[in-house]
Protein backbone atom coordinates (compact mmCIF):
# COMPACT_ATOMS: atom_id res chain seq x y z
CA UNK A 1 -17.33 11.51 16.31
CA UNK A 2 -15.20 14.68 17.41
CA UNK A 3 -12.25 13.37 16.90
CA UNK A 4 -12.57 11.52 13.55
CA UNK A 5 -10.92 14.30 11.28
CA UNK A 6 -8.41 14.22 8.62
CA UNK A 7 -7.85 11.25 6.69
CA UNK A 8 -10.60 9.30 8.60
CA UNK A 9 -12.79 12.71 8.14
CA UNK A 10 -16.31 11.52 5.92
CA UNK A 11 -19.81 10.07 6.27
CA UNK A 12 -19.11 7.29 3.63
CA UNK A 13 -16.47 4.45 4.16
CA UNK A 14 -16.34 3.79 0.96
CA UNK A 15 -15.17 7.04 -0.16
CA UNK A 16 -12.67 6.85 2.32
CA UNK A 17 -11.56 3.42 1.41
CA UNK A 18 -11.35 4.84 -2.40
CA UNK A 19 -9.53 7.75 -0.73
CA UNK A 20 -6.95 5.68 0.65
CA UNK A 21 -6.44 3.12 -2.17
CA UNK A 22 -5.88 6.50 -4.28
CA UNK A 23 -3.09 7.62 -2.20
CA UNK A 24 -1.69 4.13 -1.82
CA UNK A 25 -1.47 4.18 -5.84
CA UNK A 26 1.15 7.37 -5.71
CA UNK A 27 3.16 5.51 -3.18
CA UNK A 28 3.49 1.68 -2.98
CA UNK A 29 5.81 0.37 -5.60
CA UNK A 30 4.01 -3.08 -6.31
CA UNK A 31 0.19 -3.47 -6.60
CA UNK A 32 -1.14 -1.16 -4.07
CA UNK A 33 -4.35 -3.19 -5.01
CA UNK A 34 -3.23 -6.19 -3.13
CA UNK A 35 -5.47 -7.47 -0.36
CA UNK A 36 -5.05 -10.61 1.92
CA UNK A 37 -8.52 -12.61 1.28
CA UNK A 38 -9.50 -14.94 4.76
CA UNK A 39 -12.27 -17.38 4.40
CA UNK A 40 -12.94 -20.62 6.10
CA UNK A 41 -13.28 -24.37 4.91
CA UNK A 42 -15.44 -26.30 5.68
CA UNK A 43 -14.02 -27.55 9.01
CA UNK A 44 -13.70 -23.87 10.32
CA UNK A 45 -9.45 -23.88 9.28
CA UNK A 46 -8.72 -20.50 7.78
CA UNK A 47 -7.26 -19.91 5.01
CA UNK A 48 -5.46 -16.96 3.31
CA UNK A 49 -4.43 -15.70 0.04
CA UNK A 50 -3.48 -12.54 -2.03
CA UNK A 51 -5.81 -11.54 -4.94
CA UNK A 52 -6.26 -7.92 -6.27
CA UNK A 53 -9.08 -5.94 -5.67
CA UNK A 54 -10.51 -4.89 -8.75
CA UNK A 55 -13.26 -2.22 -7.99
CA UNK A 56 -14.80 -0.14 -4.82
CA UNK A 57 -18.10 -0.05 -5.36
CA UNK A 58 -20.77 2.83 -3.62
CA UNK A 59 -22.20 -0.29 -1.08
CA UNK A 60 -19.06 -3.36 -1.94
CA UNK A 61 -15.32 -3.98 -2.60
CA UNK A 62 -15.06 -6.51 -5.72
CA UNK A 63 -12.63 -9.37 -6.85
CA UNK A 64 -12.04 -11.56 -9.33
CA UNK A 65 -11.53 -15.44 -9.79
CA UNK A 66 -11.71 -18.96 -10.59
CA UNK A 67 -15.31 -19.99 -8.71
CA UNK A 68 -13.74 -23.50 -8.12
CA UNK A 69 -10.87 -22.21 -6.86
CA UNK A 70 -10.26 -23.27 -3.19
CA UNK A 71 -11.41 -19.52 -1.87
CA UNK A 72 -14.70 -19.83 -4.67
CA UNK A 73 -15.59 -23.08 -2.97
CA UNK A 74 -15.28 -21.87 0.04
CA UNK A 75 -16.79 -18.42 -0.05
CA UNK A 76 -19.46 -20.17 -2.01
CA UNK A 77 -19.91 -22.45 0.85
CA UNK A 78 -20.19 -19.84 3.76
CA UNK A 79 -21.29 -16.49 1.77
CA UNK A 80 -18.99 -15.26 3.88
CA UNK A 81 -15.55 -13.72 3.95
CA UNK A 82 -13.04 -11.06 4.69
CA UNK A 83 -9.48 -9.24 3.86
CA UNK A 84 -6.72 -6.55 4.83
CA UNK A 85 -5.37 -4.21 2.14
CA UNK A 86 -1.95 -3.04 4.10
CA UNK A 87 0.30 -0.29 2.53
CA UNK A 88 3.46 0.16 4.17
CA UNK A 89 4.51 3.76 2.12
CA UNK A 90 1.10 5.19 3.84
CA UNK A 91 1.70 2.98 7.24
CA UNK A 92 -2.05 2.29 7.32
CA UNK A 93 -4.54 -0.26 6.42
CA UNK A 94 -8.08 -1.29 5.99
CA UNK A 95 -10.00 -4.73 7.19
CA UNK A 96 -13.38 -5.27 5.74
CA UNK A 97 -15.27 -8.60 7.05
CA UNK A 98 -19.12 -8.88 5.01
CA UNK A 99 -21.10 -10.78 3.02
CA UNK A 100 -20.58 -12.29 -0.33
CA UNK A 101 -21.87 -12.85 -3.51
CA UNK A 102 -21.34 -13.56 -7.17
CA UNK A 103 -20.72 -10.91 -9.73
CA UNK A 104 -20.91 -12.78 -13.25
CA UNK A 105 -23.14 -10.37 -15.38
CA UNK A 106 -22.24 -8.08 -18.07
CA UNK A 107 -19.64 -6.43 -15.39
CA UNK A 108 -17.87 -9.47 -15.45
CA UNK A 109 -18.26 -10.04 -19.09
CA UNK A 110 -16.16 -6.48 -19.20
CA UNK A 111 -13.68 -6.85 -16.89
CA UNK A 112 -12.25 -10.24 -18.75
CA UNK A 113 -12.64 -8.46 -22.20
CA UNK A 114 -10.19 -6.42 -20.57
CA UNK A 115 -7.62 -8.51 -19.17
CA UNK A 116 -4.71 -9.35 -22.09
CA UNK A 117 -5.35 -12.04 -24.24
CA UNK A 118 -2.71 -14.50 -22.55
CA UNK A 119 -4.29 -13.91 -19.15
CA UNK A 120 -7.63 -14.47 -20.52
CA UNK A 121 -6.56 -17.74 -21.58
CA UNK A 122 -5.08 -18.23 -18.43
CA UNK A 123 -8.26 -18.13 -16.83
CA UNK A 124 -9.39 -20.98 -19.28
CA UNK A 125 -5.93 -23.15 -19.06
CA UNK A 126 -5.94 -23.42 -15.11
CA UNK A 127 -7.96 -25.58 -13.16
CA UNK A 128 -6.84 -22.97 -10.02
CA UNK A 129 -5.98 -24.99 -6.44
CA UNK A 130 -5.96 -28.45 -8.21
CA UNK A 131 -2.87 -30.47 -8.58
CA UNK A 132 -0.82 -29.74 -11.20
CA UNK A 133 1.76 -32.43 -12.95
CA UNK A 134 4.25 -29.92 -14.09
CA UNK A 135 5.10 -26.64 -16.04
CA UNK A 136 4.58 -28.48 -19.49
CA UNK A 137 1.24 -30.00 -18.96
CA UNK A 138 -0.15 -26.64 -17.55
CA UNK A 139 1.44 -25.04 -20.95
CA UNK A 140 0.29 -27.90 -22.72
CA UNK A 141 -3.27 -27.06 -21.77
CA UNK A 142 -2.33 -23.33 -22.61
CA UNK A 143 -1.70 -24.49 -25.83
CA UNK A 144 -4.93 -26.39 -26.42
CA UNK A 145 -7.25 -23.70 -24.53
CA UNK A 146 -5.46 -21.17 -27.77
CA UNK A 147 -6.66 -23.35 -30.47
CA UNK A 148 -10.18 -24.22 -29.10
CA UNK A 149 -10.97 -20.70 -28.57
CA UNK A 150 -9.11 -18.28 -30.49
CA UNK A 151 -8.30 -14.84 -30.09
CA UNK A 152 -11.16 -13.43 -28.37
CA UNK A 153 -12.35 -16.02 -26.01
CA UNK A 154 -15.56 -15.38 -23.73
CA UNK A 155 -15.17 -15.78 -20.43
CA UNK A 156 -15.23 -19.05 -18.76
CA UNK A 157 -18.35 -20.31 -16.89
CA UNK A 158 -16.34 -20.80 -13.95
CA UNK A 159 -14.56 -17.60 -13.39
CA UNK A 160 -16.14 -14.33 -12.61
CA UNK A 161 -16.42 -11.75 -9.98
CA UNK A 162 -17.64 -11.83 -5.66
CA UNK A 163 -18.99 -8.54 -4.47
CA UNK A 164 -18.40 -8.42 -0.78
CA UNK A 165 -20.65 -6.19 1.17
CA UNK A 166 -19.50 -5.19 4.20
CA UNK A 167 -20.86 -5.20 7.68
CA UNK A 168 -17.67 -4.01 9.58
CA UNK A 169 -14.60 -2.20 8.05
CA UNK A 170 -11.84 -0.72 9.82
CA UNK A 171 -9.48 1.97 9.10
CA UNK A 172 -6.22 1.86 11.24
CA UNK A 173 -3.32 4.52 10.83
CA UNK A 174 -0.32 4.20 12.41
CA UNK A 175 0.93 6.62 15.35
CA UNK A 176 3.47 7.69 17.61
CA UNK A 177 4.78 5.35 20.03
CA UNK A 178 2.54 2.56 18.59
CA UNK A 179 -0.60 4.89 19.83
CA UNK A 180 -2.29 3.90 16.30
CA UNK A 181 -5.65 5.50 15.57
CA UNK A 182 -8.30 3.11 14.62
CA UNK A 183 -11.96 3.55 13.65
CA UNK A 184 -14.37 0.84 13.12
CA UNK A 185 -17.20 1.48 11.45
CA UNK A 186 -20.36 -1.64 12.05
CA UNK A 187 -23.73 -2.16 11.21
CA UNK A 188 -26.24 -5.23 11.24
CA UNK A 189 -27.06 -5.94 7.84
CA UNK A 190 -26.48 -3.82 4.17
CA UNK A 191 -29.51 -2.23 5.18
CA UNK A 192 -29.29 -0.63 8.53
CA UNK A 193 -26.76 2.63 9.19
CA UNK A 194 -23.27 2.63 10.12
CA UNK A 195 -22.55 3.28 13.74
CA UNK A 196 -18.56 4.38 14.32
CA UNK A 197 -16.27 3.63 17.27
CA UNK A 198 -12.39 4.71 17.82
CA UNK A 199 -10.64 1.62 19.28
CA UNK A 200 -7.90 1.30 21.44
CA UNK A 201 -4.78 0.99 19.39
């Protein structure tokens, strides 16, 4: 498209989106990572949460979790899901709705070997979106997660990565007089091309 130039310039939204996230690190204060995560339960009722986007893969944006976390059991549930990363220093965003699927191989194994050791026992310790009795018990299990697996636990069997693979993302910048620019890029599947449209604002 003509018009698509300058920051929205490229053949690859993925570069773009790492383009983006790159600026967004020089300028947002707080964890320019962030992204609001949308997925459904099982009666349709949306829900949404922030969780920080870990990598931008050449074909998928990835995240990590607890799989029986409220968004694991539902994403599991649907295969489905999307999010908003939204930096106000840069006054733009990105939405991404796709596919999704479980990352829990050896790129998972690295990326909890590489959390600190309190957050890896975390991950262990919480039984994420259940009910919790108080502080204490939760450090209480903290406490007992410490002894039963030392200083260099493995990671859980229950947390691990989702790849989402997109099949519409949208870049949206904003403009004078609330005349954003918006360009959505949409294709059927992983495997067919990208076709791109400019929206109205």
């Amino acid at each position: 498209m003509a018009d698509r130039t300058g920051i929205f310039a490229g053949d690859d939204p993925f570069v773009i989106a790492r383009h983006w996230l790159a600026e967004a690190e020089q300028s947002e204060i707080n964890d320019p990572n962030a992204i609001a995560m949308a997925t459904v339960d099982a009666e349709g009722l949306p829900n949404v949460r922030m969780v920080l986007l870990k990598e931008i893969e050449d074909a998928a944006f990835v995240f990590y979790t607890n799989y029986n976390s409220a968004k694991g059991r539902e994403i599991e549930s649907t295969g489905k899901a999307a999010f908003v990363m939204h930096w106000k220093s840069l006054r733009r965003q990105v939405r991404v709705r796709g596919l999704v699927s479980r990352e829990e191989g050896i790129k998972a194994d690295e990326y909890y070997a590489s959390r600190s050791l309190k957050s890896r026992l975390g991950a262990w310790a919480s039984k994420q979106s259940e009910p919790l009795s108080s502080r204490t018990a939760l450090m209480g299990e903290v406490a007992k997660v410490t002894a039963q697996q030392g200083p260099s636990p493995k990671r859980p069997p229950f947390w691990g990565g989702f790849r989402i693979v997109p099949v519409e993302i949208e870049f949206w910048a904003d403009g004078p007089f609330r005349l954003h620019d918006r360009f959505v890029w949409r294709r059927e599947s992983a495997q067919t091309p990208w076709s791109v449209t400019r929206l109205n604002p």
